[in-house]
N, C-alpha and C. Protein backbone atom coordinates (compact mmCIF):
# COMPACT_ATOMS: atom_id res chain seq x y z
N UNK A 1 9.85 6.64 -10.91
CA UNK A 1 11.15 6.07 -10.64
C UNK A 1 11.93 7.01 -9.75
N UNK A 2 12.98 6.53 -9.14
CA UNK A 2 13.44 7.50 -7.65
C UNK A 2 14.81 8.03 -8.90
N UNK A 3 14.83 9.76 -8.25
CA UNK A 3 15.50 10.06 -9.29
C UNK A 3 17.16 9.69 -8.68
N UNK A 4 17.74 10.67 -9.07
CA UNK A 4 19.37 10.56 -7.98
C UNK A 4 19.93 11.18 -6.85
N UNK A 5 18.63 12.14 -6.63
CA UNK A 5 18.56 12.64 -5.38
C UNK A 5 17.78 11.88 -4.34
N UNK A 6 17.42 11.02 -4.29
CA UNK A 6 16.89 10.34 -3.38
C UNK A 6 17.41 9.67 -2.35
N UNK A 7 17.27 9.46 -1.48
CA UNK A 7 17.74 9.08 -0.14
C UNK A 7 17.78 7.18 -0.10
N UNK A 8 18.82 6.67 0.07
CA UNK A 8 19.51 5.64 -0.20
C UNK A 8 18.61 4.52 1.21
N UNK A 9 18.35 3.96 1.48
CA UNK A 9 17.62 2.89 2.21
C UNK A 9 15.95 3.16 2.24
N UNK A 10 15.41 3.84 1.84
CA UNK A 10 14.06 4.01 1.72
C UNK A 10 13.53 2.55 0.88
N UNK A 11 12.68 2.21 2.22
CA UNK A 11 12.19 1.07 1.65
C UNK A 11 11.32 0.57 0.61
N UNK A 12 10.35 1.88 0.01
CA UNK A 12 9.85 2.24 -0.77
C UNK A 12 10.29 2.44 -2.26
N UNK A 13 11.24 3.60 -2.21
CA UNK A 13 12.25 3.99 -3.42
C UNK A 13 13.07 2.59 -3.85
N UNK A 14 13.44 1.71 -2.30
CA UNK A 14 14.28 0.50 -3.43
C UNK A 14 13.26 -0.62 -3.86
N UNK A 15 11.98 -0.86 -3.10
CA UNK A 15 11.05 -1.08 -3.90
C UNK A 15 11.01 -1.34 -5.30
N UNK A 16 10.39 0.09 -5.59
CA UNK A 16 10.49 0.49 -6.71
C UNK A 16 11.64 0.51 -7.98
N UNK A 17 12.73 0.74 -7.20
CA UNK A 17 14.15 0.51 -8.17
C UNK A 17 13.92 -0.98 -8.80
N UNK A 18 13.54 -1.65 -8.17
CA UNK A 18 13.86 -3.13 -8.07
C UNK A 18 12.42 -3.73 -8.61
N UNK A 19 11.45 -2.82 -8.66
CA UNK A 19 10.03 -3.12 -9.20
C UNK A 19 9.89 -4.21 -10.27
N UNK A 20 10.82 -4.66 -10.98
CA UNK A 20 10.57 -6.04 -11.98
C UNK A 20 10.73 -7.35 -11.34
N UNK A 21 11.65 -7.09 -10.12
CA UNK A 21 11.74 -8.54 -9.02
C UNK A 21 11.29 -8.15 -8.01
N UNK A 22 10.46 -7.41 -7.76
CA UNK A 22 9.52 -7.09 -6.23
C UNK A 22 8.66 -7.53 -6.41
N UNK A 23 8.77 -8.97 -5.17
CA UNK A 23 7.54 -9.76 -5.50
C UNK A 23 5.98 -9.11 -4.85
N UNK A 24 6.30 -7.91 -3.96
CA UNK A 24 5.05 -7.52 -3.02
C UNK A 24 4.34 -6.52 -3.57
N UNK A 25 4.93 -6.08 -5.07
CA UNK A 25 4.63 -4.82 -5.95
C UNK A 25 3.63 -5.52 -6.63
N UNK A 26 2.15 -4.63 -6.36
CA UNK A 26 0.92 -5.44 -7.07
C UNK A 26 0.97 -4.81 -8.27
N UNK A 27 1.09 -3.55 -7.99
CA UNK A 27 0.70 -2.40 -9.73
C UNK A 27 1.40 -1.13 -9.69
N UNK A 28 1.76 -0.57 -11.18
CA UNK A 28 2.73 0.28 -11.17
C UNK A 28 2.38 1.54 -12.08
N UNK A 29 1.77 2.85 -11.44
CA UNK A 29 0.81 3.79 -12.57
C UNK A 29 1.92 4.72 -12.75
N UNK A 30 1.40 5.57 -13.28
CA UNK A 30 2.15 6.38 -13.55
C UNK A 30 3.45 7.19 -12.58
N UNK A 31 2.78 8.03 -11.46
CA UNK A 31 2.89 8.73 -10.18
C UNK A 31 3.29 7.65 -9.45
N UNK A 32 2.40 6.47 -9.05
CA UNK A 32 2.57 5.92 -7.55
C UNK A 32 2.35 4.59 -7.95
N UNK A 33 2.66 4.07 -6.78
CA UNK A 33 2.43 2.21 -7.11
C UNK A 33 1.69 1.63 -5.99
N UNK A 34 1.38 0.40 -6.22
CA UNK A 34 0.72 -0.25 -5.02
C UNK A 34 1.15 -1.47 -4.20
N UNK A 35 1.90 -1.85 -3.17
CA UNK A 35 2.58 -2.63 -2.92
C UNK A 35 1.94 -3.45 -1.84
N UNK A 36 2.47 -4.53 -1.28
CA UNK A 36 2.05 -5.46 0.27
C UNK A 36 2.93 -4.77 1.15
N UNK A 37 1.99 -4.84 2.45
CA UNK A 37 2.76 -4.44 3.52
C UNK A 37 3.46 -5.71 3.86
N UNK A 38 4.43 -5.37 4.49
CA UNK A 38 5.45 -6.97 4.46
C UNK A 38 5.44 -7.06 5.69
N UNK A 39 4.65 -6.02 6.75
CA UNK A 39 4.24 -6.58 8.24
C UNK A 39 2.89 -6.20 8.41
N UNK A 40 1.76 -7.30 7.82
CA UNK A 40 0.43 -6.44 7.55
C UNK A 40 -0.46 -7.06 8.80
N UNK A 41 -1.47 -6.07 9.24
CA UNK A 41 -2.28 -5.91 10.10
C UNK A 41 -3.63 -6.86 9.61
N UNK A 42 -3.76 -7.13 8.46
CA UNK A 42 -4.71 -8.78 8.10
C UNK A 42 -4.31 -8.25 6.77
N UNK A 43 -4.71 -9.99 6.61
CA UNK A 43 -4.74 -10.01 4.93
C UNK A 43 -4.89 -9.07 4.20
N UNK A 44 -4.42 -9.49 3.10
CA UNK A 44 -4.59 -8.30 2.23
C UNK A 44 -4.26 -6.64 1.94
N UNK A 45 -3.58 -6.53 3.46
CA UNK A 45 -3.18 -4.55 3.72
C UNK A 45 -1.91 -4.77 2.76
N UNK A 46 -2.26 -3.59 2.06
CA UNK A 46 -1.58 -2.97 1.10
C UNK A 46 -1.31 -1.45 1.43
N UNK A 47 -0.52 -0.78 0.42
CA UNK A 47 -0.14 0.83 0.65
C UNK A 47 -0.19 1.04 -0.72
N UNK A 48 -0.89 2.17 -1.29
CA UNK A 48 -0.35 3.12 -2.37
C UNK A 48 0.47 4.31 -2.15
N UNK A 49 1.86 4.11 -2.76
CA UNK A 49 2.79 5.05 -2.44
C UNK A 49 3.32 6.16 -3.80
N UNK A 50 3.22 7.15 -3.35
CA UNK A 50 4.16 8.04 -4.53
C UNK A 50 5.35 7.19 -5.38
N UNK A 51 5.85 7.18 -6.48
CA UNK A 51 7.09 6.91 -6.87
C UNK A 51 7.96 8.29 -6.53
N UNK A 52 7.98 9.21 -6.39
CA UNK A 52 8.67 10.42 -5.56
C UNK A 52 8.71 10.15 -4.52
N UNK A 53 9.93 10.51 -4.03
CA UNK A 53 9.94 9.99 -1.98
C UNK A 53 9.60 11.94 -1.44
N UNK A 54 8.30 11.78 -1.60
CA UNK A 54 7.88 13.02 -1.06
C UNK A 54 7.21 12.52 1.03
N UNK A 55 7.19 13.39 1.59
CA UNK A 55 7.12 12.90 2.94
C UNK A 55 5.62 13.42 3.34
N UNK A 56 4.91 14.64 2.73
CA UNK A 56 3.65 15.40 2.78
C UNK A 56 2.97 15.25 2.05
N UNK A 57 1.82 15.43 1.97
CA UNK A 57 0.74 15.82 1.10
C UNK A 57 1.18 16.92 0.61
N UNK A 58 1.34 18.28 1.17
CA UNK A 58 1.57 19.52 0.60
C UNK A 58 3.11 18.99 -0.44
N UNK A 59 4.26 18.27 -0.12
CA UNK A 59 5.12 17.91 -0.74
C UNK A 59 4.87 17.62 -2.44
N UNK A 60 3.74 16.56 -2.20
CA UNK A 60 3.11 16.14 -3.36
C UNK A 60 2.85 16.79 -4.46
N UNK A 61 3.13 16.46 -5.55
CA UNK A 61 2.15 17.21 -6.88
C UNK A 61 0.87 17.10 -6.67
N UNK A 62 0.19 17.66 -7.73
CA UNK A 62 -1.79 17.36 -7.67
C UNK A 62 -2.00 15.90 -8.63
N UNK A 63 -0.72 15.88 -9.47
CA UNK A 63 -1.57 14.39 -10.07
C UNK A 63 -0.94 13.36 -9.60
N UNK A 64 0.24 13.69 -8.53
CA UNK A 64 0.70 12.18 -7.38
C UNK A 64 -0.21 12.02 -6.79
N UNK A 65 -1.28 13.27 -6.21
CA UNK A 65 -2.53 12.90 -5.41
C UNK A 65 -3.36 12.54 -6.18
N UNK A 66 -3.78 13.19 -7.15
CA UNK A 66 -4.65 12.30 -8.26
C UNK A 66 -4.76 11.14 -7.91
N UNK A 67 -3.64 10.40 -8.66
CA UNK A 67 -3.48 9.24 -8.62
C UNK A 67 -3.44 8.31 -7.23
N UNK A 68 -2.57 8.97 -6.44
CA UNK A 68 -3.19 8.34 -4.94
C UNK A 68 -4.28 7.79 -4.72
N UNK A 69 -5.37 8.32 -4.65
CA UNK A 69 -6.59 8.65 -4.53
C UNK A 69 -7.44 8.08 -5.45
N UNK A 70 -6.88 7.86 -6.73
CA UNK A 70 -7.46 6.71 -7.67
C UNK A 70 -7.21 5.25 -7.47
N UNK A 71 -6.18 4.68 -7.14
CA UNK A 71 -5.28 3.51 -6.63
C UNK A 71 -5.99 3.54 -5.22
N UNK A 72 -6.14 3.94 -4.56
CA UNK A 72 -6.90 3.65 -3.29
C UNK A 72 -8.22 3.17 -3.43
N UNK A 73 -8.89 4.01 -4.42
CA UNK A 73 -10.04 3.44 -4.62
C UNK A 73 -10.32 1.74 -5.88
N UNK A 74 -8.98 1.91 -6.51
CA UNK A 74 -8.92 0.71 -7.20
C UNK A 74 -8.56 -0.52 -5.95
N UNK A 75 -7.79 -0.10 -4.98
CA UNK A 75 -7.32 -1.24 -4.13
C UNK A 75 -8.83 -1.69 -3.30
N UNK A 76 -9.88 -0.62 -3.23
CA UNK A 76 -10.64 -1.16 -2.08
C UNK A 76 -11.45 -1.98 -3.53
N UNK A 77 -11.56 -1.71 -4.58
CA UNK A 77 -12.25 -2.79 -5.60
C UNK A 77 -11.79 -4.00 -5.88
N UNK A 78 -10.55 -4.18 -5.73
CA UNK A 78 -9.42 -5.56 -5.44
C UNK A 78 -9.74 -5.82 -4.18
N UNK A 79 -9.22 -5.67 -3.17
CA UNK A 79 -9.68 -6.06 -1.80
C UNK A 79 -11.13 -6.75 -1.53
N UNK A 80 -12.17 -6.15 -2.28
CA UNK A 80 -13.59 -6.47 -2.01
C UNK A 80 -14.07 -7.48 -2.56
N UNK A 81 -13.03 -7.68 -4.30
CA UNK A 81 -13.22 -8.05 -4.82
C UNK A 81 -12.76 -10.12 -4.19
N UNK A 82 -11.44 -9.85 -3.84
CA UNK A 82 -10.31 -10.75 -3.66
C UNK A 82 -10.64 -11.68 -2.29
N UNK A 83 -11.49 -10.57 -1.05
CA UNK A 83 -11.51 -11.13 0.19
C UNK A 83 -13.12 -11.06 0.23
N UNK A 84 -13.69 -9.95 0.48
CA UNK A 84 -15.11 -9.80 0.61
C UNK A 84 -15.07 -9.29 1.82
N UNK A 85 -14.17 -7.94 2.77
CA UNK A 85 -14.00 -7.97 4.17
C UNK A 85 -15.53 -7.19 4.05
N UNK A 86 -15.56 -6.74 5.55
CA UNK A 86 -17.00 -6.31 5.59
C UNK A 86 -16.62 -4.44 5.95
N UNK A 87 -15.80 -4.56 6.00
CA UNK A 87 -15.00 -3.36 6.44
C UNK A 87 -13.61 -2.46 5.94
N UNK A 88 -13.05 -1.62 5.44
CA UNK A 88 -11.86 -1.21 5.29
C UNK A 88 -11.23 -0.14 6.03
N UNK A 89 -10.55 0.40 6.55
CA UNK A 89 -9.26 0.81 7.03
C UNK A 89 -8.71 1.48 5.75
N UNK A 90 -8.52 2.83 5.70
CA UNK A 90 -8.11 3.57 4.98
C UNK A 90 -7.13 5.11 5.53
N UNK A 91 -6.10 4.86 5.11
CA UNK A 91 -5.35 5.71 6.20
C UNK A 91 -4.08 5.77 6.14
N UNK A 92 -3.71 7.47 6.65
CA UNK A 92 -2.06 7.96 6.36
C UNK A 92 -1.53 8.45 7.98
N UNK A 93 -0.44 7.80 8.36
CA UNK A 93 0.37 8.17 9.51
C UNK A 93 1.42 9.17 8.88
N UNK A 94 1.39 10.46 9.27
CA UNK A 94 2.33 11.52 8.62
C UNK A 94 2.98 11.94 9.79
N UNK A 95 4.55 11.41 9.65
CA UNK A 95 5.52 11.95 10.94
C UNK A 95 5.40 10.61 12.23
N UNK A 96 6.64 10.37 12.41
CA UNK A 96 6.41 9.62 13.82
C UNK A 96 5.83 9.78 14.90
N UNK A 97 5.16 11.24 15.31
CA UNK A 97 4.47 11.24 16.37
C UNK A 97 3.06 10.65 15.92
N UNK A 98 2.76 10.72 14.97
CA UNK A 98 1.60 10.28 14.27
C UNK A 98 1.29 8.38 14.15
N UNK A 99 2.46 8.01 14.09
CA UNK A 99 2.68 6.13 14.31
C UNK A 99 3.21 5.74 12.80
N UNK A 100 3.59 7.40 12.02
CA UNK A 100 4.20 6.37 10.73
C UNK A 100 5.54 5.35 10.74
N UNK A 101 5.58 4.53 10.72
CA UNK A 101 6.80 4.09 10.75
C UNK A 101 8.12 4.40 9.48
N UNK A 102 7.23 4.74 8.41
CA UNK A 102 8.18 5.01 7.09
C UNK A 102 8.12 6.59 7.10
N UNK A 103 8.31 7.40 7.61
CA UNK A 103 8.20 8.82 7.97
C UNK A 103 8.35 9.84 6.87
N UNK A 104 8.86 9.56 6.28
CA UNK A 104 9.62 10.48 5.35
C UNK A 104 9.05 10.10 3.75
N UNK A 105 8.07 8.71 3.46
CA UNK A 105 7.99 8.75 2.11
C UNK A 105 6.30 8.49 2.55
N UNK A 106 5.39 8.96 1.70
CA UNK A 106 4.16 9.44 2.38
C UNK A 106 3.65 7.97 1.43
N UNK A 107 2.40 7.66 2.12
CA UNK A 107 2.11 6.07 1.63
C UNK A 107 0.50 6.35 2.01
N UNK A 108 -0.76 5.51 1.26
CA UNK A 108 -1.61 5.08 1.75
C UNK A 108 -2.04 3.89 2.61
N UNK A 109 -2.59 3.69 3.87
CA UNK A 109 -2.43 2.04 3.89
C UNK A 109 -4.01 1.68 3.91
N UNK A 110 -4.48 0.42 3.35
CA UNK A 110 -5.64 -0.07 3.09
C UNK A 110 -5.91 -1.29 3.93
N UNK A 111 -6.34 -1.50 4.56
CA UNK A 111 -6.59 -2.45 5.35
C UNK A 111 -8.41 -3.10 5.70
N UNK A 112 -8.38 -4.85 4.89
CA UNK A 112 -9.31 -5.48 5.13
C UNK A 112 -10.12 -5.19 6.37
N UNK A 113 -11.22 -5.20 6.28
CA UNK A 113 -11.60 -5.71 8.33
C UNK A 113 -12.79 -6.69 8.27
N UNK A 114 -12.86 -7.33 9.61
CA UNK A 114 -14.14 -8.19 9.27
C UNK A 114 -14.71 -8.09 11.12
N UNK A 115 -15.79 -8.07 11.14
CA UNK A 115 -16.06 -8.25 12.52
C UNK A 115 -15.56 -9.57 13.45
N UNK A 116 -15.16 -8.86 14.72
CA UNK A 116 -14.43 -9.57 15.35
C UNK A 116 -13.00 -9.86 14.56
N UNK A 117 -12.06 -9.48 14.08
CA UNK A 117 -11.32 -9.67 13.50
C UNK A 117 -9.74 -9.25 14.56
N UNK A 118 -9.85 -8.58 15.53
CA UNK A 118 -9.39 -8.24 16.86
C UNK A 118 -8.78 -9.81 16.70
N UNK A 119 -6.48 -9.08 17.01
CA UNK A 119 -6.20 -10.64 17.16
C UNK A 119 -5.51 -10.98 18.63
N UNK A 120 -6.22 -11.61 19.20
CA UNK A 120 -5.45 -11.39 20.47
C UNK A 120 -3.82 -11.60 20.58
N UNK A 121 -3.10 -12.41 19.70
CA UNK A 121 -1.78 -12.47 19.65
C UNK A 121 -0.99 -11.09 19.79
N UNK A 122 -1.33 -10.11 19.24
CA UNK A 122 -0.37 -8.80 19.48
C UNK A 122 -0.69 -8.54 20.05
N UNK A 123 -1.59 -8.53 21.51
CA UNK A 123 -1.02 -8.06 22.75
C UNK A 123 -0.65 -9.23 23.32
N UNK A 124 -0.71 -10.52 23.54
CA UNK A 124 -0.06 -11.49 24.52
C UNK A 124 1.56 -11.55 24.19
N UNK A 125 1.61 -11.73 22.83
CA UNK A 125 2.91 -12.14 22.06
C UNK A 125 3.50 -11.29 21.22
N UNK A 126 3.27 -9.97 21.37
CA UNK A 126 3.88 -8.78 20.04
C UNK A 126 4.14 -9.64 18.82
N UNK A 127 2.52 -10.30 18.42
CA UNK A 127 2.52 -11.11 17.23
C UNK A 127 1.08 -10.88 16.72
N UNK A 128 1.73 -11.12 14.87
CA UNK A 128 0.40 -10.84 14.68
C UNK A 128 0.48 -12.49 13.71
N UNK A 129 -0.84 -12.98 13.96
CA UNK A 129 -0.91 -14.16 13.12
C UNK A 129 -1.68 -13.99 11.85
N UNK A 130 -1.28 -14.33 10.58
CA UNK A 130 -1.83 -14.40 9.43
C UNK A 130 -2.46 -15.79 8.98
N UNK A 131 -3.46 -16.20 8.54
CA UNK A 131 -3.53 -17.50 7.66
C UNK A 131 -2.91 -17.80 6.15
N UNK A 132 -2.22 -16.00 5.74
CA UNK A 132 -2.24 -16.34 4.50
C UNK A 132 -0.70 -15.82 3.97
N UNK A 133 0.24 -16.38 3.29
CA UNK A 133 1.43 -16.09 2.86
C UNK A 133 1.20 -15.21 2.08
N UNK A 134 2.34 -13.87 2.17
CA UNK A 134 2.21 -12.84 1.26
C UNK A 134 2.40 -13.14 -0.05
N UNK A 135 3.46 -13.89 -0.50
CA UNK A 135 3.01 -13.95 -1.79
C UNK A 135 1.79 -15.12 -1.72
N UNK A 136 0.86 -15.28 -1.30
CA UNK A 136 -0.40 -15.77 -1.86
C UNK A 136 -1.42 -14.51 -2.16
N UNK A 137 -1.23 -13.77 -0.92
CA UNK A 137 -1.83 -12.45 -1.19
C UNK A 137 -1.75 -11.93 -2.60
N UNK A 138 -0.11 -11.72 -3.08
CA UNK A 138 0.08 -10.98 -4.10
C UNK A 138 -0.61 -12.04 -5.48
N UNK A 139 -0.65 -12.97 -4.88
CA UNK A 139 -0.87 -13.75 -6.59
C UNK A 139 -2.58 -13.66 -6.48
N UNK A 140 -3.48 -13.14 -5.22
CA UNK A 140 -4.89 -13.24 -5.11
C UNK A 140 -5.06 -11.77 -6.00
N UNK A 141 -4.05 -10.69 -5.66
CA UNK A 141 -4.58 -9.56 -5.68
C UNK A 141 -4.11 -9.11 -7.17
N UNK A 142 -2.99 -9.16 -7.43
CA UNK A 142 -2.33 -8.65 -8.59
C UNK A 142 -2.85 -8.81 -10.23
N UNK A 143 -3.34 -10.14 -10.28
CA UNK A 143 -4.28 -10.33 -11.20
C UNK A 143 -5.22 -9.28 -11.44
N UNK A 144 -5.91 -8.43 -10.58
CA UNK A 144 -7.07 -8.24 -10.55
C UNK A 144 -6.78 -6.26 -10.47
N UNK A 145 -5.33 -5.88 -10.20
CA UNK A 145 -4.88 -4.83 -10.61
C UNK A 145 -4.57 -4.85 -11.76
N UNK A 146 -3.80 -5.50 -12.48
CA UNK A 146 -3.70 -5.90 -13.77
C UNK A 146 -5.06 -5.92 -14.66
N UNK A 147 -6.08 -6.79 -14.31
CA UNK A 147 -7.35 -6.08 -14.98
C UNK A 147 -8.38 -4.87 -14.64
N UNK A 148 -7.96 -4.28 -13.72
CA UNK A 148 -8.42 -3.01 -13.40
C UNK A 148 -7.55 -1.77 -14.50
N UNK A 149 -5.60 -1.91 -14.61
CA UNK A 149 -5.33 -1.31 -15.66
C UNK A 149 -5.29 0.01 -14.28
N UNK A 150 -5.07 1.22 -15.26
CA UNK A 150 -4.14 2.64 -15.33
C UNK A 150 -5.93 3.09 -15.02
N UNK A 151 -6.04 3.96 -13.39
CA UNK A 151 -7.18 4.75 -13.07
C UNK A 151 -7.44 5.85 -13.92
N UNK A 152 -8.77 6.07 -14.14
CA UNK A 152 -8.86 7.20 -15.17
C UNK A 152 -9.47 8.17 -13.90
N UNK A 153 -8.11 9.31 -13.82
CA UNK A 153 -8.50 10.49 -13.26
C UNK A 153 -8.58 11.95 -13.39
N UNK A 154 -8.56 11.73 -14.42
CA UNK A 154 -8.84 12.90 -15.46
C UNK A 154 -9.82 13.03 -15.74
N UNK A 155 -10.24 14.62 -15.75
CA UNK A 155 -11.22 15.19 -16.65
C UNK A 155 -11.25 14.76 -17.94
């Protein structure tokens, strides 16, 4: 939970504040949560984010990374499970020169792929086309975090 030092428009932290009516919030562990990207690159891209608005890795505790790192690997078992891509996209933009757009609160992003999956709309039209409504996403995926449950990353 974002404590009272936290920085006031982080899209993440109010997320989370708001985590009982966030409809894009799939799962909620201890450390970090797992949410929809609400401008996603195909179906199904998701982020596992700290509940601390930490901006680094080095920022991080060892069991926010723990857990990172467990939730990532639970999302590509949802994802595989949910879509069947043939491919995933796994990956952190740290700092704007880097292409993060959320700069300051450090996030995983997971992303489906399938061959040929290249959409020509974002370069003709700075558009990206989806077939599938996010909350359909969330009601494909969330179930299936819910029976996956709290990663065991502990010794």
């Amino acid at each position: 939970m974002t404590g009272a030092g936290e920085p006031r428009g982080c899209v993440f932290c109010d997320a989370l504040a708001r985590a009982a009516d966030e409809p894009l919030l799939l799962y909620r562990g201890r450390t970090c949560f797992v949410i929809l990207n609400l401008y996603p690159y195909n179906n199904g891209h998701l982020m596992i984010v700290p509940n601390r608005h930490v901006a680094t890795l080095t920022d991080a505790a060892l069991d926010e990374l723990a857990e990172l790192m467990a939730l990532t690997r639970h999302a590509e078992i949802a994802l595989t499970e949910a879509y069947r891509p043939q491919g995933l996209n796994v990956g952190m933009n740290m700092g704007r020169p880097a292409g993060a757009g959320i700069a300051d609160h450090l996030h995983v992003h997971v992303v489906p792929r399938w061959s040929g999956d290249t959409n020509f709309m974002s370069v003709v039209g700075n558009v990206r086309v989806l077939p599938e409504e996010l909350a359909a996403t969330a009601a494909r995926l969330k179930p299936i975090f819910d029976r996956l449950g709290e990663p065991q990353w502990q010794a």
